[in-house]
Every structure is written in C-alpha cells, then in structure tokens.
PDB file of N, CA and C in Angstrom:
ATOM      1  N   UNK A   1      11.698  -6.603 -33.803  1.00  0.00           N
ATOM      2  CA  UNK A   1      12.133  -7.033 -32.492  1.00  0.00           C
ATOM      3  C   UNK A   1      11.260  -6.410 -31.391  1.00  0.00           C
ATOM      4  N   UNK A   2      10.844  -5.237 -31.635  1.00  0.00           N
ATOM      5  CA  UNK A   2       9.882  -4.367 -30.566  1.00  0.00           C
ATOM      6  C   UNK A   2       8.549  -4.998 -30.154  1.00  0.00           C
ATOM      7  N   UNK A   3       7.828  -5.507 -31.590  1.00  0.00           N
ATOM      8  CA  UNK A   3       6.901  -6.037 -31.457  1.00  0.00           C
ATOM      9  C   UNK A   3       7.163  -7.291 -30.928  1.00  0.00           C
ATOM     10  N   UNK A   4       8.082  -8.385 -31.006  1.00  0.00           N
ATOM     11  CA  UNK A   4       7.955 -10.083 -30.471  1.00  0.00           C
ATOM     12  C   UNK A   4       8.381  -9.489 -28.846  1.00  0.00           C
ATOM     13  N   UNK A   5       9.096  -8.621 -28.403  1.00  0.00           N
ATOM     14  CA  UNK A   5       8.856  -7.992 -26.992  1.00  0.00           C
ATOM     15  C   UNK A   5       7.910  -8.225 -26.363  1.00  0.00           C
ATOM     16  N   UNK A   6       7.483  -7.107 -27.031  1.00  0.00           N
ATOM     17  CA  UNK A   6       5.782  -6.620 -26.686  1.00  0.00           C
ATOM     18  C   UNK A   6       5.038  -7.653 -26.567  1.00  0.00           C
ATOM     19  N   UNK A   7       5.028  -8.578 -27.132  1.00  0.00           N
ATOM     20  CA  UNK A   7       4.334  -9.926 -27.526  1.00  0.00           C
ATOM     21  C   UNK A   7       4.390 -10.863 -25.727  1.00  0.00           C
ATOM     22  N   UNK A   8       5.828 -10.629 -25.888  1.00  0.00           N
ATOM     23  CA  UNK A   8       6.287 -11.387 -24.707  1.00  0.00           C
ATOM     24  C   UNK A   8       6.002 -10.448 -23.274  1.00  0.00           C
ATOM     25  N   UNK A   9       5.835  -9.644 -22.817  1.00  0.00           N
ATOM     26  CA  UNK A   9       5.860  -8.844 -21.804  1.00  0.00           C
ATOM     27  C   UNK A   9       3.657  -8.745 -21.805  1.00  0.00           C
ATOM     28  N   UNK A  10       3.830  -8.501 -22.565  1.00  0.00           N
ATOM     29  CA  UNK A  10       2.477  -8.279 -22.560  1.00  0.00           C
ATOM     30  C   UNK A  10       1.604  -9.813 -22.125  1.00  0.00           C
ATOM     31  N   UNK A  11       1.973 -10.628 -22.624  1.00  0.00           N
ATOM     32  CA  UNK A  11       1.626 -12.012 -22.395  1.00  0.00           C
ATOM     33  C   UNK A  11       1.663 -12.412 -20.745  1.00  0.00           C
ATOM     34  N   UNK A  12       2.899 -12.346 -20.778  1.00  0.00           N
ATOM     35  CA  UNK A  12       3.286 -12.778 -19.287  1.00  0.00           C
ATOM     36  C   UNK A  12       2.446 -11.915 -18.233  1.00  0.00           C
ATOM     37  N   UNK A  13       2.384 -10.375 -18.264  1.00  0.00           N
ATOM     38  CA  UNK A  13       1.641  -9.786 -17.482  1.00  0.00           C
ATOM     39  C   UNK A  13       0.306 -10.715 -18.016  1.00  0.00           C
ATOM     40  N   UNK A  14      -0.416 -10.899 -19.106  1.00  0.00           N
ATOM     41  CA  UNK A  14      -1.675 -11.374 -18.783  1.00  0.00           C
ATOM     42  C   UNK A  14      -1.688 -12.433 -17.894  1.00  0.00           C
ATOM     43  N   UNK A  15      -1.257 -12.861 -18.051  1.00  0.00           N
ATOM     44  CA  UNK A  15      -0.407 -14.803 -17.486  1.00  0.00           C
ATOM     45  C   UNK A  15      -0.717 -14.630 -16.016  1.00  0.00           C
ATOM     46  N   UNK A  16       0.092 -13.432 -15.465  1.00  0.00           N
ATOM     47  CA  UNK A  16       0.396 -13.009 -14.243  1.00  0.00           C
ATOM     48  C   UNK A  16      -0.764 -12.943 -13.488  1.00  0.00           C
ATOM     49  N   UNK A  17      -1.380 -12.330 -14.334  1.00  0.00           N
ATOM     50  CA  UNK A  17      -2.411 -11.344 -13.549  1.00  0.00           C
ATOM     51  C   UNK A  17      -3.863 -12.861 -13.665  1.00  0.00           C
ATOM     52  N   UNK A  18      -3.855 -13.427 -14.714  1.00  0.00           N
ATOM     53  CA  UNK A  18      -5.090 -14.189 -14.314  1.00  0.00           C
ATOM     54  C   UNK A  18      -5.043 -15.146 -13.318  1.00  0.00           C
ATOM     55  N   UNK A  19      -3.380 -15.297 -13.310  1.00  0.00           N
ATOM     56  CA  UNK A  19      -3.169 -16.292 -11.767  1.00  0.00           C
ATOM     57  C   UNK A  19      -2.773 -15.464 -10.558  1.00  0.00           C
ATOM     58  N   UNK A  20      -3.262 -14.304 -10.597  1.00  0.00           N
ATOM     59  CA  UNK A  20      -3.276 -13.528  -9.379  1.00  0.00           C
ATOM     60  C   UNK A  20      -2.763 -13.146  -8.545  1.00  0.00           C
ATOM     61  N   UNK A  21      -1.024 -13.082  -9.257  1.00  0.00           N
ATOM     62  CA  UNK A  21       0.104 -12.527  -9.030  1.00  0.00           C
ATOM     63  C   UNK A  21       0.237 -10.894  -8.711  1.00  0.00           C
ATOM     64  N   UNK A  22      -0.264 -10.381  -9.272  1.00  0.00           N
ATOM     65  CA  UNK A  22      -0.422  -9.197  -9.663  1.00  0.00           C
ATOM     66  C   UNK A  22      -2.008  -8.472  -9.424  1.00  0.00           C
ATOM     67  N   UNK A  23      -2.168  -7.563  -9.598  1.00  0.00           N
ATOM     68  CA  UNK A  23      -3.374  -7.117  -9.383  1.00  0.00           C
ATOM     69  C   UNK A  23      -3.857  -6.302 -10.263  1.00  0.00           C
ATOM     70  N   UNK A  24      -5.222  -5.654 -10.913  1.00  0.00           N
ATOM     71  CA  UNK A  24      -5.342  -4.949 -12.066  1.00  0.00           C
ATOM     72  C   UNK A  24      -4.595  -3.502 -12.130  1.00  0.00           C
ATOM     73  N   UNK A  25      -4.773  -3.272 -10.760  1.00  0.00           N
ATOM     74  CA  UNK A  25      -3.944  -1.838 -10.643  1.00  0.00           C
ATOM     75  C   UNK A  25      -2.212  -1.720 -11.230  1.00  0.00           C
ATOM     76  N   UNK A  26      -1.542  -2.479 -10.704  1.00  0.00           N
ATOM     77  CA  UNK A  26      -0.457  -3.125 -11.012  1.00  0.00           C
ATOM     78  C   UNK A  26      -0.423  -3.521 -12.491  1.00  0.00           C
ATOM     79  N   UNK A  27      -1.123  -4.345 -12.745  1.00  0.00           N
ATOM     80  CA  UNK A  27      -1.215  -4.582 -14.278  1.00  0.00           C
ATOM     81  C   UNK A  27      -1.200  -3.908 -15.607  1.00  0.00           C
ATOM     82  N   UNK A  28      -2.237  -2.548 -14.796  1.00  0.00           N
ATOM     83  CA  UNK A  28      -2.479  -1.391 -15.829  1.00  0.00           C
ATOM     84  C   UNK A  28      -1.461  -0.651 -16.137  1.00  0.00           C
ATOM     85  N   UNK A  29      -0.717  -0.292 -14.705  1.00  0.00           N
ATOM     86  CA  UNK A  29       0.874   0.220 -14.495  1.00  0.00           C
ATOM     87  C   UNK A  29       1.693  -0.908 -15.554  1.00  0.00           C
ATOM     88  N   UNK A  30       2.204  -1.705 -15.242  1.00  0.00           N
ATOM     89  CA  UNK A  30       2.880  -2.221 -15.757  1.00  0.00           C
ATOM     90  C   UNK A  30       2.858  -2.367 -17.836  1.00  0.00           C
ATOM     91  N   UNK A  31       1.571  -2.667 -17.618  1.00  0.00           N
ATOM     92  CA  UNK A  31       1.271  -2.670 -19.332  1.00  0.00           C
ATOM     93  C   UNK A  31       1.819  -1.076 -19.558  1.00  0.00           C
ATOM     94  N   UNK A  32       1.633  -0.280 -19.362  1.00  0.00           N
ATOM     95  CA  UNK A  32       1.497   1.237 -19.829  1.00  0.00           C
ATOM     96  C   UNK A  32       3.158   1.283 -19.535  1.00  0.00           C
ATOM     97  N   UNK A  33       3.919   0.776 -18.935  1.00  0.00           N
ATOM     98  CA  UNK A  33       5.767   0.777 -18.694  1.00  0.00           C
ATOM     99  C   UNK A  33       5.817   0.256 -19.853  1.00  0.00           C
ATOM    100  N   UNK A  34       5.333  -1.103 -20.436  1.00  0.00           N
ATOM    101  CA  UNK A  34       5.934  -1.918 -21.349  1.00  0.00           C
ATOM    102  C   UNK A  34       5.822  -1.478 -22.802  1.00  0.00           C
ATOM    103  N   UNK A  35       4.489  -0.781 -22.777  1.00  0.00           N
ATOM    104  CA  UNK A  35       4.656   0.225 -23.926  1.00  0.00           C
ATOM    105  C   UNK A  35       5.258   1.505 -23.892  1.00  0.00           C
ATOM    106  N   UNK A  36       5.872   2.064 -22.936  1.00  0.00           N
ATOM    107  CA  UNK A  36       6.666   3.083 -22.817  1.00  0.00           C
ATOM    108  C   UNK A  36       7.894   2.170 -23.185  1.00  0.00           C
ATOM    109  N   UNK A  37       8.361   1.424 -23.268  1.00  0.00           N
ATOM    110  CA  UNK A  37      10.012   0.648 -23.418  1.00  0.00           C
ATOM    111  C   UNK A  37      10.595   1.180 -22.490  1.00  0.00           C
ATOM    112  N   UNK A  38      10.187   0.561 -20.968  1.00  0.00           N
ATOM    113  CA  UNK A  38      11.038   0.738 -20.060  1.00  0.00           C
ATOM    114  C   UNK A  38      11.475  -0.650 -19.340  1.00  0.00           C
ATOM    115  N   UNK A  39      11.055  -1.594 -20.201  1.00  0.00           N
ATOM    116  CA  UNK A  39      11.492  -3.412 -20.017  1.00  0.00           C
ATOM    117  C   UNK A  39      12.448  -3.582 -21.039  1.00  0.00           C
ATOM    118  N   UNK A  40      13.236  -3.624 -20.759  1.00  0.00           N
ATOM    119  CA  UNK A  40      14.355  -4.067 -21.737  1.00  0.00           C
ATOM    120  C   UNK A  40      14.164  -6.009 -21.930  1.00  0.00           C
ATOM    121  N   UNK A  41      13.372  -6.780 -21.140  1.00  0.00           N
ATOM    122  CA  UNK A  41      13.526  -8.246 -21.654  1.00  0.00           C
ATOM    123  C   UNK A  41      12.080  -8.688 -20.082  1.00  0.00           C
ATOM    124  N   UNK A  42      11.890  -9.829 -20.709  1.00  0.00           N
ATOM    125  CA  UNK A  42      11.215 -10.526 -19.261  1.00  0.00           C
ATOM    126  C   UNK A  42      11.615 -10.455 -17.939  1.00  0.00           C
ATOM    127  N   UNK A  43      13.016 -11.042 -18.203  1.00  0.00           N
ATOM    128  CA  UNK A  43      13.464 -11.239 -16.489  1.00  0.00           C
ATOM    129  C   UNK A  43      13.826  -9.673 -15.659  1.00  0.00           C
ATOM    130  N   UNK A  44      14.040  -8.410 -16.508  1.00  0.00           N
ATOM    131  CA  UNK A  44      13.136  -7.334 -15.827  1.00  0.00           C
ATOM    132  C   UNK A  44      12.361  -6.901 -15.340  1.00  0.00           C
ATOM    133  N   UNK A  45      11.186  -6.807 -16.637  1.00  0.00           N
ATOM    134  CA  UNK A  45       9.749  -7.706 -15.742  1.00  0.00           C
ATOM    135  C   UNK A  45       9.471  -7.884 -14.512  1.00  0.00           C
ATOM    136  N   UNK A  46      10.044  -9.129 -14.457  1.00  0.00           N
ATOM    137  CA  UNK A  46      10.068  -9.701 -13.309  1.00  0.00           C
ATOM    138  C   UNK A  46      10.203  -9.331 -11.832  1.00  0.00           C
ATOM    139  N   UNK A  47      11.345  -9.109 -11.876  1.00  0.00           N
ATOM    140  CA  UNK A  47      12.298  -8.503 -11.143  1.00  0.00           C
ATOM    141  C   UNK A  47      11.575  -6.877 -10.398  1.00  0.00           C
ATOM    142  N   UNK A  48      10.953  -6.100 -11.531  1.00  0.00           N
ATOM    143  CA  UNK A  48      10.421  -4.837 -11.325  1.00  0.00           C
ATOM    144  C   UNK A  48       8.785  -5.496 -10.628  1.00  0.00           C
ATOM    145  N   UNK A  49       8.215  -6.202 -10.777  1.00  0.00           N
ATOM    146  CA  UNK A  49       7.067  -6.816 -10.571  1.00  0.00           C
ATOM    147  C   UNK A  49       7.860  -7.581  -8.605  1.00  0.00           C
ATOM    148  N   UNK A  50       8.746  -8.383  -8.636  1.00  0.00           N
ATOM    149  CA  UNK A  50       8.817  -8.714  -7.317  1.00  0.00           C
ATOM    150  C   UNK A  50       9.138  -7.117  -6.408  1.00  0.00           C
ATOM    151  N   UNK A  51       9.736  -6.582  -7.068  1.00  0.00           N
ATOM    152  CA  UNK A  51      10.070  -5.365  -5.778  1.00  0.00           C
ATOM    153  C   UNK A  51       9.038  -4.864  -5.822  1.00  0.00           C
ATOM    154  N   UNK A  52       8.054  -4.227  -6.885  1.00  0.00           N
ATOM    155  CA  UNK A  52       6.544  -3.528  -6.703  1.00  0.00           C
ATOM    156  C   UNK A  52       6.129  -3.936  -5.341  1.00  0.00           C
ATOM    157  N   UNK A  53       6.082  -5.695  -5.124  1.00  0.00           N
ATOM    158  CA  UNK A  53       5.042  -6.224  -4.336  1.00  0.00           C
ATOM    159  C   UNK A  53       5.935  -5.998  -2.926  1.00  0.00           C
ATOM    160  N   UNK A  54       6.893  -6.282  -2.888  1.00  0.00           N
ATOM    161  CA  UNK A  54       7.493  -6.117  -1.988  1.00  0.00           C
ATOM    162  C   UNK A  54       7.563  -4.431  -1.421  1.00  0.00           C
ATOM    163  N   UNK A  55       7.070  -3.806  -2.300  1.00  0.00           N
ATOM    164  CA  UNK A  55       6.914  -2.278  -1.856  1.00  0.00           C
ATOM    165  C   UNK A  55       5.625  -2.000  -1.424  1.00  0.00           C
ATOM    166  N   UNK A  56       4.898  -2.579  -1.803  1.00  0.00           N
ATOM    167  CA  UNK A  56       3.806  -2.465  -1.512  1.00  0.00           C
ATOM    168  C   UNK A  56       2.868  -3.127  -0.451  1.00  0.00           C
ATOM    169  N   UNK A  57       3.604  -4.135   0.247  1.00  0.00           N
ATOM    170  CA  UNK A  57       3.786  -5.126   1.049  1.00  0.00           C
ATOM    171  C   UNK A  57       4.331  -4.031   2.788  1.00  0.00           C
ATOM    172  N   UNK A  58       5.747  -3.729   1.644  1.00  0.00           N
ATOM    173  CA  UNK A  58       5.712  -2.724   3.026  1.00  0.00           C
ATOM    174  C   UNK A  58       5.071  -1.362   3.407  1.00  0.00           C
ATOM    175  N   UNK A  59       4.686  -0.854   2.801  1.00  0.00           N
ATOM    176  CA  UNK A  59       3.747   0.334   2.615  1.00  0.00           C
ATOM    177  C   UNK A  59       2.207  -0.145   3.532  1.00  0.00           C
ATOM    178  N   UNK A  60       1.756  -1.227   3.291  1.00  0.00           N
ATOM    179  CA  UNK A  60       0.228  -1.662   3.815  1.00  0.00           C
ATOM    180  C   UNK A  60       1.034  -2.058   5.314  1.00  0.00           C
ATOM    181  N   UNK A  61       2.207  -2.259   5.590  1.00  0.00           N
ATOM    182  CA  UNK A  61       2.693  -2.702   7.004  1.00  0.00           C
ATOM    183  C   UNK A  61       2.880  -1.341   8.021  1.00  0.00           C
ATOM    184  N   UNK A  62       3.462  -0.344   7.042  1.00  0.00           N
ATOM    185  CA  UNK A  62       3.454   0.914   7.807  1.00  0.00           C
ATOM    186  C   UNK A  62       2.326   1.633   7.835  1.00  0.00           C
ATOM    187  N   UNK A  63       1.617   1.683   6.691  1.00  0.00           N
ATOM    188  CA  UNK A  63       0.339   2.061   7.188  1.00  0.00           C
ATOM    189  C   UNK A  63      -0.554   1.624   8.596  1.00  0.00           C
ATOM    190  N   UNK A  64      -0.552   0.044   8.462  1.00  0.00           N
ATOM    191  CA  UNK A  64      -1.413  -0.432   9.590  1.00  0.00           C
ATOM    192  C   UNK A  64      -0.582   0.036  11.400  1.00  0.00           C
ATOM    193  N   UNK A  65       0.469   0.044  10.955  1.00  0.00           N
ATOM    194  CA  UNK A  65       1.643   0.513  12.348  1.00  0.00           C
ATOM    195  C   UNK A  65       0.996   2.085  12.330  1.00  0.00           C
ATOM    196  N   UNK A  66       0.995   2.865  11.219  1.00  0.00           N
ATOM    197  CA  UNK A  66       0.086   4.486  11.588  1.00  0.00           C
ATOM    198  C   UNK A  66      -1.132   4.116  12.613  1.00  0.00           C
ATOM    199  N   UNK A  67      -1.970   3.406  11.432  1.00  0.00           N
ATOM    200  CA  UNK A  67      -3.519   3.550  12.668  1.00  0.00           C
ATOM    201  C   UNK A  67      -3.042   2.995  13.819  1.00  0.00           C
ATOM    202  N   UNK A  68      -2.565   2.137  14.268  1.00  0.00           N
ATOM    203  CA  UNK A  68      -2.263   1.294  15.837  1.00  0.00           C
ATOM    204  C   UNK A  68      -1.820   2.570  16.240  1.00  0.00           C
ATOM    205  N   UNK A  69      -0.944   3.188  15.785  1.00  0.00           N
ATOM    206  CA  UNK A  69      -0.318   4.138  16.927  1.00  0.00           C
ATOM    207  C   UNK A  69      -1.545   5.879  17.136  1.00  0.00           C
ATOM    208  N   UNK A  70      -2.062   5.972  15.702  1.00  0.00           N
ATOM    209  CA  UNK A  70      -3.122   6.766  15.575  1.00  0.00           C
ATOM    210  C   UNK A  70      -4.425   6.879  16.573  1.00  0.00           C
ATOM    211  N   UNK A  71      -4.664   5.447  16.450  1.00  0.00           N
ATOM    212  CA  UNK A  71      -6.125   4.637  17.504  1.00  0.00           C
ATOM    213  C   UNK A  71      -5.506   5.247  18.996  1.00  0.00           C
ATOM    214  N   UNK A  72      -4.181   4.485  19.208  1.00  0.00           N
ATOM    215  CA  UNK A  72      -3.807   5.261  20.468  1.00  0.00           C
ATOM    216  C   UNK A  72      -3.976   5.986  20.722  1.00  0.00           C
ATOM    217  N   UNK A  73      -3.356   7.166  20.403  1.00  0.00           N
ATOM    218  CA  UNK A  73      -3.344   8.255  20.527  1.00  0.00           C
ATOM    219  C   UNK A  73      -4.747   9.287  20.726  1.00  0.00           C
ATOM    220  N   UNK A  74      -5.590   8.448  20.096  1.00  0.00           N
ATOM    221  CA  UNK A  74      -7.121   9.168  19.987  1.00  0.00           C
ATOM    222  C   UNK A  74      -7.117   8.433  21.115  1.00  0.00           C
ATOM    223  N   UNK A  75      -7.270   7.491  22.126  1.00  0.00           N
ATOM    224  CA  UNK A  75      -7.529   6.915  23.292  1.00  0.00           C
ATOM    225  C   UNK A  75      -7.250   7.802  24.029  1.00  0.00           C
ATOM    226  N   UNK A  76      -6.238   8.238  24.132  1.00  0.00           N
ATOM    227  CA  UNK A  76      -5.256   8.590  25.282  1.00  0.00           C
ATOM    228  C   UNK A  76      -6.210  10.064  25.331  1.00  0.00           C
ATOM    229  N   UNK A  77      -6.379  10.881  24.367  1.00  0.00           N
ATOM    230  CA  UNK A  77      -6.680  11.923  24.640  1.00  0.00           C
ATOM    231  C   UNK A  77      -8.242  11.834  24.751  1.00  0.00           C
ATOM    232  N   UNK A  78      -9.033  11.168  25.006  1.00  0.00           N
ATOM    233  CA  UNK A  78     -10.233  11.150  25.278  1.00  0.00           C
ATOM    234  C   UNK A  78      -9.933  10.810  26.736  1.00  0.00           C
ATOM    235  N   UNK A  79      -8.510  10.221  27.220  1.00  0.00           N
ATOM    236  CA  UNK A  79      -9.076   9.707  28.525  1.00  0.00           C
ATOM    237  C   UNK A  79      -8.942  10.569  29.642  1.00  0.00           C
ATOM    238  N   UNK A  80      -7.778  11.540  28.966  1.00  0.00           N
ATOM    239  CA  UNK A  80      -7.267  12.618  29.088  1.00  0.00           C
ATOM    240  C   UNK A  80      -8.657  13.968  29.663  1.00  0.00           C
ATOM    241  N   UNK A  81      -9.390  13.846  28.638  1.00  0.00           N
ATOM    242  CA  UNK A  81     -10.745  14.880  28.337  1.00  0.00           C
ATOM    243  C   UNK A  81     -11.135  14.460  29.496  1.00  0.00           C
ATOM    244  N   UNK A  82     -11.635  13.072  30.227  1.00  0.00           N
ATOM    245  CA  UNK A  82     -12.358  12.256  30.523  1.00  0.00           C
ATOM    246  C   UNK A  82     -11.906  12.768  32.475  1.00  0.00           C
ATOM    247  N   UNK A  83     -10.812  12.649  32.832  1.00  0.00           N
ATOM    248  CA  UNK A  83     -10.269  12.987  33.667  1.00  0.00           C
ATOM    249  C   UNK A  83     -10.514  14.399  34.197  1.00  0.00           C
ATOM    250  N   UNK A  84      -9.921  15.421  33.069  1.00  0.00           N
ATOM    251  CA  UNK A  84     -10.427  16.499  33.240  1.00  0.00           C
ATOM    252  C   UNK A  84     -11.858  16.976  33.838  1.00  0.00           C
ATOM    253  N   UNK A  85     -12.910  16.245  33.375  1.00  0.00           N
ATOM    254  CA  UNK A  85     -13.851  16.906  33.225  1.00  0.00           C
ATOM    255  C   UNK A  85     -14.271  16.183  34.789  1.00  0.00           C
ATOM    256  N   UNK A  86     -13.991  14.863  34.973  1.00  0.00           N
ATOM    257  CA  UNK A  86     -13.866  14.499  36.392  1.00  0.00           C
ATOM    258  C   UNK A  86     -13.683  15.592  37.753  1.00  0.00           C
ATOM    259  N   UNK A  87     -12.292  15.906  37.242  1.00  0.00           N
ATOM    260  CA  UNK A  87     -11.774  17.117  38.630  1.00  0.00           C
ATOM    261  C   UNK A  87     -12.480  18.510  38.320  1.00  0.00           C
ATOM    262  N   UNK A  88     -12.848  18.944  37.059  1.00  0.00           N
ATOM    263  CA  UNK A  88     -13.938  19.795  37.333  1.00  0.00           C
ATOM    264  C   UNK A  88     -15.268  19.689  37.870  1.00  0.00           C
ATOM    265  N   UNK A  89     -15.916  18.319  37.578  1.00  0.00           N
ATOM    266  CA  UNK A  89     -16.895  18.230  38.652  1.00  0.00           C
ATOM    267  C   UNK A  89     -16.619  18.171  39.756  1.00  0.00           C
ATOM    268  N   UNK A  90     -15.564  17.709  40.521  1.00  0.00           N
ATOM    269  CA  UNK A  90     -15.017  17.771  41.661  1.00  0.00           C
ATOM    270  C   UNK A  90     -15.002  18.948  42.301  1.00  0.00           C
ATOM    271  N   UNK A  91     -14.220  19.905  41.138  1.00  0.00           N
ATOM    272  CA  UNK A  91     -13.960  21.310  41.551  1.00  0.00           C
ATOM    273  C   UNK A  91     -15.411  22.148  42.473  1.00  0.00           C
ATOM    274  N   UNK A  92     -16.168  21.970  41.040  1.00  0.00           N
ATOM    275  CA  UNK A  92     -17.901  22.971  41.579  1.00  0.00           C
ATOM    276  C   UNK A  92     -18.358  21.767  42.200  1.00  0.00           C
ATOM    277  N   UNK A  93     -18.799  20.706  42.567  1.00  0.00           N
ATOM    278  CA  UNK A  93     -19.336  20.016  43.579  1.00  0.00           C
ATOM    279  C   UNK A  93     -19.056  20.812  45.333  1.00  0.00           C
ATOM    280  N   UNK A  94     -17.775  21.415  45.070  1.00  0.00           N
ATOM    281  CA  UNK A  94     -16.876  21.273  46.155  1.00  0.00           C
ATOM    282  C   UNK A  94     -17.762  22.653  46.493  1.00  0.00           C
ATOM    283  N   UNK A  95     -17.802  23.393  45.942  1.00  0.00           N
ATOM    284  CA  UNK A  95     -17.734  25.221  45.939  1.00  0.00           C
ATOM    285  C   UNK A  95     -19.314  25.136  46.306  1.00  0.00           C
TER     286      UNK A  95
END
C-alpha cells in the first residue's frame, strides 16, 4: 500500500510541477514530505500544496510592503541630511 501511494503522490507532484503549478523548490520540499509519510492520500497533497502557495503569495506581499516602506524611510533621512547640511551652510556663510 506504501508503495501504490508513493506511486500516486509522487506522480502528481511530477504532473504538477511540469505544468507549473508548483515550482522546483516546492517540489523538492514536497517530494522529500512524501517520502517522509507525512501525506496520508492525494487530496492532502493538495490541500498542503494550495496553502504553501498561498503562504508564499503572502510572504512576497509583505516583503514588497517592507521595501516600499524601507525605500521611504531611506528618502526621508537623506532629505533630512540634506536640510541639515543646508542650515549649516547658512550657519558659517553667516559668521
């Protein structure tokens, strides 16, 4: 029974992955679960394969929300520098 599993899980990830469901990274993960026996049937599989993407989906969303707010932040303090160094020329111009 372990092996017609295996048969089946292993398949479908190939399946998956040549229609580009999945990705090799993902794939490699997943094969290496299925020989650990942590799929009890396909529609597990599955199921563990839609939330992956969906985790990973949101992960590349918060990341890109880091740099936007990151980029800012490096703005702000250059403009910051930028100002400064303004009213110090101001300062010794003056003197």
């Amino acid at each position: 029974m372990w092996v017609t599993r295996q048969r089946v899980l292993r398949h479908y990830l190939r399946k998956s992955r040549i229609n580009l469901k999945i990705n090799n990274n993902l794939y490699r993960e997943l094969y290496l679960k299925c020989k650990g026996n942590e799929f009890k049937n396909k529609k597990t599989l599955i199921e563990y394969i839609h939330k992956a993407k969906t985790e990973n989906s949101r992960k590349s969303i918060l990341y890109e929300k880091f740099e936007k707010k990151r980029k800012k932040n490096i703005f702000q303090k250059e403009k910051k520098i930028q100002t400064f160094n303004k009213k110090m020329l101001q300062i010794s111009g003056k003197i």
